[in-house]
Protein backbone atom coordinates (compact mmCIF):
# COMPACT_ATOMS: atom_id res chain seq x y z
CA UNK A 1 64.20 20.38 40.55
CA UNK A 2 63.75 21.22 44.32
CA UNK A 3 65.10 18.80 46.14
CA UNK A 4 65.86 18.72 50.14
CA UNK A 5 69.31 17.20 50.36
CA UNK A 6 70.22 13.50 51.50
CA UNK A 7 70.91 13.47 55.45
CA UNK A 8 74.53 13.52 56.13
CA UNK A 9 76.76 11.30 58.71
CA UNK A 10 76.99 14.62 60.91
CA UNK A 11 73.73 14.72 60.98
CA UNK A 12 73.31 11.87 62.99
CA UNK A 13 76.57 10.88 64.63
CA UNK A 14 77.21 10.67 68.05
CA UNK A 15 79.43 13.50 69.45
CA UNK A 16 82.04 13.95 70.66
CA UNK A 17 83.30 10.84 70.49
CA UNK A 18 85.07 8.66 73.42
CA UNK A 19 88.01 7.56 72.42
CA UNK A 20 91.85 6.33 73.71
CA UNK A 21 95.49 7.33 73.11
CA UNK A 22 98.02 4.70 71.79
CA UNK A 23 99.51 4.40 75.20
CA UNK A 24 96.51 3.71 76.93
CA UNK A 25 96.69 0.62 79.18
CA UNK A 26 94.41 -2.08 78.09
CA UNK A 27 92.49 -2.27 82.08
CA UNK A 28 91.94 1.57 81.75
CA UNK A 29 90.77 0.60 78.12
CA UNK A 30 88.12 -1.60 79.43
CA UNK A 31 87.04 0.78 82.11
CA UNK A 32 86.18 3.44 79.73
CA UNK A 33 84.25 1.13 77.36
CA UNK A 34 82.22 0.16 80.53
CA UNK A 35 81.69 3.40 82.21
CA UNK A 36 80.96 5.00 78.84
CA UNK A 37 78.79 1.72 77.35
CA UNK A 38 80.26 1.55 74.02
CA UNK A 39 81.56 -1.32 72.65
CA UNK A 40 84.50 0.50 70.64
CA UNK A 41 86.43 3.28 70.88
CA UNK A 42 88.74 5.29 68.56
CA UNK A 43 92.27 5.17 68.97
CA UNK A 44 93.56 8.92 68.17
CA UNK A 45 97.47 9.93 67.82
CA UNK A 46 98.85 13.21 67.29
CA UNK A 47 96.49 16.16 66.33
CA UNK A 48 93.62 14.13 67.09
CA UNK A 49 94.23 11.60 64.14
CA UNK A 50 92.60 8.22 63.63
CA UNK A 51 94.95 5.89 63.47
CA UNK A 52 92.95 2.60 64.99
CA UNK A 53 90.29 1.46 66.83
CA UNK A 54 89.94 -1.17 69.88
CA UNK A 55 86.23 -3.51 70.19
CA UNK A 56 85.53 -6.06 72.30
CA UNK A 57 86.74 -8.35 69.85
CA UNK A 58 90.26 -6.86 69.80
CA UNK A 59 89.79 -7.53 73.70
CA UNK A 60 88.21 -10.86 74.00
CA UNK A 61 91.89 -12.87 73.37
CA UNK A 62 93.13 -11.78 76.58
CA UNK A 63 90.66 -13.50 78.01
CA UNK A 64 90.35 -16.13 75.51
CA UNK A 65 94.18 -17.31 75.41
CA UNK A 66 94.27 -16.66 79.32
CA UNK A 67 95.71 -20.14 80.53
CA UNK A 68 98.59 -19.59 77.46
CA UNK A 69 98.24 -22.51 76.04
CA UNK A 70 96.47 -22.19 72.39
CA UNK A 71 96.75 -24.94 70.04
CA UNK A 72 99.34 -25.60 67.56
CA UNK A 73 96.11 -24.97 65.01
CA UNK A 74 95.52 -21.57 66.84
CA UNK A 75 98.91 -20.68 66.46
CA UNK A 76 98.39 -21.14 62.56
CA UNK A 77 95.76 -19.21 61.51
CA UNK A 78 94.63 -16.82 64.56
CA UNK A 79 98.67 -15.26 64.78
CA UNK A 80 96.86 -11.67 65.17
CA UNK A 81 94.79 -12.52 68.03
CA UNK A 82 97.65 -14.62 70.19
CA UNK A 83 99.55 -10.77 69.94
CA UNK A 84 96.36 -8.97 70.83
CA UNK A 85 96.55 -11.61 73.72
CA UNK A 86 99.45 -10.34 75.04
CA UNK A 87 98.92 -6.87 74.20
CA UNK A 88 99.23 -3.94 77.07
CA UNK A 89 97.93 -1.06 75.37
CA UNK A 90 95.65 0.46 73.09
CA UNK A 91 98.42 0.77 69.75
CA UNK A 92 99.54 -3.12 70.80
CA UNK A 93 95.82 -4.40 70.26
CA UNK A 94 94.04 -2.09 67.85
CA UNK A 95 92.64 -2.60 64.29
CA UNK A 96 94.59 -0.69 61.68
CA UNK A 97 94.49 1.40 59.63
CA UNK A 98 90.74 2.42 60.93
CA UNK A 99 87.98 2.63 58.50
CA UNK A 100 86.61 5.81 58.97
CA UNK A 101 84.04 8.01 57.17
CA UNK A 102 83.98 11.89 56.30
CA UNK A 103 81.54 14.09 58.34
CA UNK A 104 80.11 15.12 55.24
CA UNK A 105 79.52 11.30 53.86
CA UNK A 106 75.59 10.69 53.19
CA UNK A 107 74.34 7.94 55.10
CA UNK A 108 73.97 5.57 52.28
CA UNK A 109 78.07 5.64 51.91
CA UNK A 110 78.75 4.89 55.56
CA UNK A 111 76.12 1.99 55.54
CA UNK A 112 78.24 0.57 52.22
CA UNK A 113 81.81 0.94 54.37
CA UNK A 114 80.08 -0.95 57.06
CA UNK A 115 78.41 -3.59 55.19
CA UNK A 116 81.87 -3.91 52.74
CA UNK A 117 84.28 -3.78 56.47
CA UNK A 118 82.11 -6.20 58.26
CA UNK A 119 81.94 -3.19 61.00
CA UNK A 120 79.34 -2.18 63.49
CA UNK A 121 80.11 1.95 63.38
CA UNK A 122 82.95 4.18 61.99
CA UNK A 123 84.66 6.90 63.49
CA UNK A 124 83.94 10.19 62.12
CA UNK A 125 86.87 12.32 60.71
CA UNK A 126 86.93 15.73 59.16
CA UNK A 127 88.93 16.67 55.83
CA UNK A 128 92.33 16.22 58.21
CA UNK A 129 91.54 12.65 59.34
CA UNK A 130 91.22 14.39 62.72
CA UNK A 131 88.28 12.84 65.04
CA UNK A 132 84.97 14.52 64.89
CA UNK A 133 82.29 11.59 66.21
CA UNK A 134 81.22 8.22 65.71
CA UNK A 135 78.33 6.87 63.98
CA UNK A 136 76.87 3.28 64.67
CA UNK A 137 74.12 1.09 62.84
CA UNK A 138 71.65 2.57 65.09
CA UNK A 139 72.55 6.25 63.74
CA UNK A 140 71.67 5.45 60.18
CA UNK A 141 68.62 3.88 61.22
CA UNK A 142 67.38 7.19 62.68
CA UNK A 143 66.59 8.19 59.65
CA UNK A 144 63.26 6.22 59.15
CA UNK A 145 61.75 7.59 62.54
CA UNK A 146 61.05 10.74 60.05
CA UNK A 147 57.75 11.55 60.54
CA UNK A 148 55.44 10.39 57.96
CA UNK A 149 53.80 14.22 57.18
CA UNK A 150 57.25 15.36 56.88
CA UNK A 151 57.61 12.53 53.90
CA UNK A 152 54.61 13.20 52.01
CA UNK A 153 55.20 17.23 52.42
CA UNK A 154 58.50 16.34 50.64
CA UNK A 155 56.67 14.02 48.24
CA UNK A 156 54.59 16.40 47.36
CA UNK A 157 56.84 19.27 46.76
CA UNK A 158 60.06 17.71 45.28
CA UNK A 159 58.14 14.67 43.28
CA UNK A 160 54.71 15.34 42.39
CA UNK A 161 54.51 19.01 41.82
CA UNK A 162 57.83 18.42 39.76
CA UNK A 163 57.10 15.72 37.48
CA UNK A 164 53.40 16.36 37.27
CA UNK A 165 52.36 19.98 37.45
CA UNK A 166 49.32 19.69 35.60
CA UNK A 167 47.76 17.06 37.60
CA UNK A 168 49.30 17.95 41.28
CA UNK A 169 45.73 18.54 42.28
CA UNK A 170 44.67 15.21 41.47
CA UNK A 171 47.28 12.96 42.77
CA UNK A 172 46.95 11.20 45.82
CA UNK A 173 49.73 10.96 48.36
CA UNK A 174 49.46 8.83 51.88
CA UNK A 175 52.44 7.66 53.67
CA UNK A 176 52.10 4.91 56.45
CA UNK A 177 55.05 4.07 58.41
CA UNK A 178 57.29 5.21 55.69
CA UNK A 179 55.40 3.42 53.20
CA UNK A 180 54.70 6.04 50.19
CA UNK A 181 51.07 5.80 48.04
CA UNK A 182 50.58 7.61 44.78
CA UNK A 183 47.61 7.35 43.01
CA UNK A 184 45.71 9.10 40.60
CA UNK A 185 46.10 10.27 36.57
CA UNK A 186 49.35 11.77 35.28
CA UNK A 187 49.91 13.13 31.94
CA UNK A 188 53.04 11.05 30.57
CA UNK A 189 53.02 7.42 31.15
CA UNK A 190 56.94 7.25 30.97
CA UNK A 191 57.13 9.35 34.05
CA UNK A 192 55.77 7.07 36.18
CA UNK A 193 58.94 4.83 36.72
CA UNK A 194 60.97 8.28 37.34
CA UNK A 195 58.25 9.26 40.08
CA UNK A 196 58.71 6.16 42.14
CA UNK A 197 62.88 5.48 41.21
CA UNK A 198 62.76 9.51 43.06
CA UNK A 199 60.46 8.84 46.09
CA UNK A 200 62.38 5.80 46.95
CA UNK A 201 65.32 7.97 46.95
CA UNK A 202 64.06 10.50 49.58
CA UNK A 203 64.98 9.66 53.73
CA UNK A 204 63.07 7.91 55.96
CA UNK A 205 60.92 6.37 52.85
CA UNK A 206 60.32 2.47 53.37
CA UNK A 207 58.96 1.40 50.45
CA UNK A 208 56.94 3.14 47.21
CA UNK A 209 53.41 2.27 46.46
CA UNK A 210 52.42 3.42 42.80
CA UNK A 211 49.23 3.39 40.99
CA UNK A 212 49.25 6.49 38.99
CA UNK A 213 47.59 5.85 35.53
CA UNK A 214 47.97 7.87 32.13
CA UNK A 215 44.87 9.87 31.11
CA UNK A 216 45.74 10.42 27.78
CA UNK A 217 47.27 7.33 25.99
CA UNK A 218 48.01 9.36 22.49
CA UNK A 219 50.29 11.75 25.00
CA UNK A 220 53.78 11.75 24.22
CA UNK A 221 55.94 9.22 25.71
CA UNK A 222 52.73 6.96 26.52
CA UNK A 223 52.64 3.49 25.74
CA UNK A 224 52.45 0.39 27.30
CA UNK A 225 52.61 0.67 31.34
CA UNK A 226 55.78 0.07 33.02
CA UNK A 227 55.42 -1.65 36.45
CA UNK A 228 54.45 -0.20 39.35
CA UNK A 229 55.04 -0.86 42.74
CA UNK A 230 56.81 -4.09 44.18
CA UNK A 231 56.12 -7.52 43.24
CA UNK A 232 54.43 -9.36 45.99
């Protein structure tokens, strides 16, 4: 089956990536978050290895735990954040080890780290764990400003004239705002489900649309319709 293959976390990473030493002094920390407007950076080590990363939250207790004085409740169950609060460099404030993802990681994977990590965007490492980018929420998101001709091109070639070569010419296909339509008669009833579980799985699609309807109910594999398209 032709198929174009899934978009990639090097597709749409940011690079290269700011990032920090270990030794790097927790003011000159904050300057290059501002100057640069990130809100995290990489800590690297030797060889350009991942080994942590600093975010404004690893920051924040400085500020937070200023006057010195946290509670004897504080000092219970936030013991991580009183050391960040008296942290002087990058290594002394840092998350570790860093959850990062592989350049070559589709963007489905690195939008299951995220959501699993409770993170906002993952360094990007290559097969030596050595710093290659940095991909953010945003990055995976690019994905559905695909244009909607590219998607039913795609639709077209990798679904329809698959599944349903002898009825190509007959099937409808309209994409709105990432929003697939196929309509029209198809030849085997049970391929209908396969048609819209594969057009879901292509990039930038938002949702599937199906109202493609078996011509010939005696046709192998017909029988009664599965659903279609998304309850309301």
């Amino acid at each position: 089956m032709p198929v174009t293959a899934p978009h990639i976390v090097s597709d749409v990473m940011t690079a290269p990536a700011v990032a920090v030493a270990r030794a790097t002094r927790f003011k000159d920390i904050v300057r290059v978050m501002n100057e640069r407007r990130v809100s995290a950076v990489p800590v690297v080590g030797g060889e350009g290895w991942v080994v942590g990363v600093v975010s404004e939250a690893e920051l924040l207790p400085k500020e937070e735990f200023r006057d010195g004085r946290p509670t004897r409740l504080e000092r219970l169950r936030r013991p991580s954040d009183l050391a960040r609060a008296e942290g002087l460099s990058a290594e002394e404030v840092m998350s570790a080890p860093a959850v990062t993802v592989p350049a070559d990681a589709t963007l489905a994977q690195a939008a299951r780290l995220m959501a699993v990590h409770h993170v906002k965007r993952l360094p990007v490492v290559d097969d030596e764990d050595r710093l290659r980018g940095i991909v953010s929420r945003g990055d995976l998101l690019k994905v559905f400003l695909r244009p909607d001709d590219d998607i039913e091109e795609e639709v077209r070639r990798t679904v329809v004239a698959y599944l349903f070569p002898l009825h190509a010419h007959a099937i409808h296909v309209s994409v709105r705002d990432g929003i697939v339509t196929l309509r029209g008669p198809v030849h085997d009833n049970s391929l209908i489900w396969v048609a819209e579980r594969l057009v879901s799985a292509l990039e930038g699609v938002v949702d599937v649309e199906v109202s493609l309807t078996c011509e010939d109910p005696g046709a192998a594999g017909a029988g009664p319709s599965p659903p279609t398209g998304r309850p309301a």
